[in-house]
Structures are given as C-alpha cells and as structure tokens.
Protein backbone atom coordinates (compact mmCIF):
# COMPACT_ATOMS: atom_id res chain seq x y z
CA UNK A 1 -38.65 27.02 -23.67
CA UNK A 2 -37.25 23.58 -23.48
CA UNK A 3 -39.31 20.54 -22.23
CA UNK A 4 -38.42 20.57 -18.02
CA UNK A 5 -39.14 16.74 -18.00
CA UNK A 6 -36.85 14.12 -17.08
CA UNK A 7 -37.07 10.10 -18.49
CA UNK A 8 -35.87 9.02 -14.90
CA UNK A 9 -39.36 7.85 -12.99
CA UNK A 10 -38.80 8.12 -9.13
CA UNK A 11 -40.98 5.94 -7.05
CA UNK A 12 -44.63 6.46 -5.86
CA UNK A 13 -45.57 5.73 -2.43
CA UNK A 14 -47.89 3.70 -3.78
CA UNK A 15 -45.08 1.30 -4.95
CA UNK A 16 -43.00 1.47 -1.72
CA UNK A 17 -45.46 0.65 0.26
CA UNK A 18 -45.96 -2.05 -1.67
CA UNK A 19 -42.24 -3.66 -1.84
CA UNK A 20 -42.19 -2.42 1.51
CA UNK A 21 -44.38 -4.93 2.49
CA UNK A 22 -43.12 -7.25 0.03
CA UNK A 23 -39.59 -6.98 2.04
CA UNK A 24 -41.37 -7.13 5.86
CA UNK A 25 -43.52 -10.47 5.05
CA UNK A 26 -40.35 -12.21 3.66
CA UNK A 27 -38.95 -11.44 6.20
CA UNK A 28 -41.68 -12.41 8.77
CA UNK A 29 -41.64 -15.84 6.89
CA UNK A 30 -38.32 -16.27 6.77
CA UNK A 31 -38.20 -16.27 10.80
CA UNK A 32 -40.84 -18.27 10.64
CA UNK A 33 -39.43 -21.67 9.03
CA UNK A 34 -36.17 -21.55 10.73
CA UNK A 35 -35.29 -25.28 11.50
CA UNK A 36 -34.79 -24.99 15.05
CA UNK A 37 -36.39 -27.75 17.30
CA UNK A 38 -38.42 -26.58 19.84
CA UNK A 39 -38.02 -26.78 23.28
CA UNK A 40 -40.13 -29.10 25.64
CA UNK A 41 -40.98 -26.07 27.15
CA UNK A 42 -38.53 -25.64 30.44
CA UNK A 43 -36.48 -23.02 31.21
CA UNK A 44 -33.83 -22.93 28.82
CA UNK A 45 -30.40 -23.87 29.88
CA UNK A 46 -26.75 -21.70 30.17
CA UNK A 47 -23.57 -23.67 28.73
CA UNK A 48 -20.94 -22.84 31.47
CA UNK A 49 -17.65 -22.45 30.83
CA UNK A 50 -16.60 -21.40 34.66
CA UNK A 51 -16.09 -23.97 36.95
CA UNK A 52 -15.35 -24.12 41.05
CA UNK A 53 -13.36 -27.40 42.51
CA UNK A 54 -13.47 -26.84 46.95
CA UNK A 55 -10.76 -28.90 48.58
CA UNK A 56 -10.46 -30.01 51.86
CA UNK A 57 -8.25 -26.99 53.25
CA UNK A 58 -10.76 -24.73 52.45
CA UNK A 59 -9.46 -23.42 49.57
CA UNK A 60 -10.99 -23.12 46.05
CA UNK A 61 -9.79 -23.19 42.22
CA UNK A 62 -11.59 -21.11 39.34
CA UNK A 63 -11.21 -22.08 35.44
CA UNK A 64 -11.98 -19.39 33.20
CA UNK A 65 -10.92 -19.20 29.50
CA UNK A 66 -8.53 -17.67 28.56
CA UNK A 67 -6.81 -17.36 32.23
CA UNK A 68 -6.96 -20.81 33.18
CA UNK A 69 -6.84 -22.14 36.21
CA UNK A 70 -6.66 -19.87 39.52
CA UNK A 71 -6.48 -21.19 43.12
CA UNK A 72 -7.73 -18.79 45.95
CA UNK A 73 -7.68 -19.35 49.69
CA UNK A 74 -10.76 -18.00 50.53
CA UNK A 75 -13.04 -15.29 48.49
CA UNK A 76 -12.43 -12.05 48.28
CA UNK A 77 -12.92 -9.99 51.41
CA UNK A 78 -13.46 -6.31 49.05
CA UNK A 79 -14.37 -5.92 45.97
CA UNK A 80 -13.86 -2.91 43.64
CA UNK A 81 -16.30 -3.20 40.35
CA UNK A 82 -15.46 -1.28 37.43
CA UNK A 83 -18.95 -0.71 36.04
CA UNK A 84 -22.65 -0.41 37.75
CA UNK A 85 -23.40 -4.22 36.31
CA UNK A 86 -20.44 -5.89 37.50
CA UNK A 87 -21.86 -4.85 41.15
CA UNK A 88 -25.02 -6.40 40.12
CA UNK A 89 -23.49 -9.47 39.24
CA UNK A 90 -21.80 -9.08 43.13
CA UNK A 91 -25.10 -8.64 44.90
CA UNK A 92 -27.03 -11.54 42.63
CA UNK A 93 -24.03 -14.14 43.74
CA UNK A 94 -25.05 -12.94 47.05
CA UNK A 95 -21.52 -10.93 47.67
CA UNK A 96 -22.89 -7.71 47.78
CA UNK A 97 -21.79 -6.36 51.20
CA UNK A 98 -18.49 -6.75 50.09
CA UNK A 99 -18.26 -3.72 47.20
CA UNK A 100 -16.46 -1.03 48.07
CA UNK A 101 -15.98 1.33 45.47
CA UNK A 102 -17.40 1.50 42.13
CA UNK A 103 -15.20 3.33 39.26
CA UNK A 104 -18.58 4.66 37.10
CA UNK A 105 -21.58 4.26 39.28
C-alpha cells in the first residue's frame, strides 16, 4: 500500500492562535499611535454645509450642495417623509406635528 502522507503541513491551532494575536495587537497598536491631536475635551463640533438667511418679509433662503440656493415663503405647512429617520429628523427640529404620511414606517 502506498504511503497516504502528504508534504503539504496545514496549520496547528497552536500557530493561529499565535499569528492571530500577532495580527490583533498590530492592529491594537496601530490605532494607538495615530497622529491625531486630541481634543480639549468639549463636545466635538459638526462642519455645516446648510445655511438659513431670514429677510425682512418673512421669508427665508436655504443653501444646500448640490441644489443651491432655495428661497421659501414660509416653512412647510405638511410634510411627507420617505423613511422612519427622516421623521425623526422632523420631530428633533421641532416640526413634528407637521408629518403626515410616512412612505415605510
């Protein structure tokens, strides 16, 4: 009977648990020495790209990439939100009374 044995060596546990690890605390380190400056320890701050100019008449503009600029008379009066979040985002900007509908609630 021939010889079963093969020359190809798979791994032992023993040895991927140990490159394993190997991988995990470079990886640990890695995140560790990042060269990011630390913040002085406030709340961090949100760069916004949105912005809301009231004139005298009441009336309001909205700039919002890649629209541009929008002019409304006065905000909306219903609102129909396409997903659960997006009436979220309604009730946190304090508009919530004026959903209507929701497409996938």
């Amino acid at each position: 009977m021939a010889d079963d044995t093969t020359d190809i060596e798979s791994p032992t546990r023993r040895e991927y648990v140990k490159y394993g690890g190997t991988v995990l605390s470079a990886g640990l380190l890695a995140g560790c020495t990042g060269d990011a400056e630390r913040g002085t320890g406030s709340a961090p701050t949100e760069a916004v790209t949105e912005t809301d100019t009231t004139t005298a008449d009441g009336s309001y503009s909205v700039s919002m990439s890649p629209m541009g600029a929008v002019t409304f008379d006065s905000p909306p009066e219903t609102v129909f939100t396409r997903l659960t979040h997006h009436a979220d985002m309604a009730l946190a900007l304090g508009r919530g009374d004026t959903v209507t509908a929701m497409h996938a609630p």
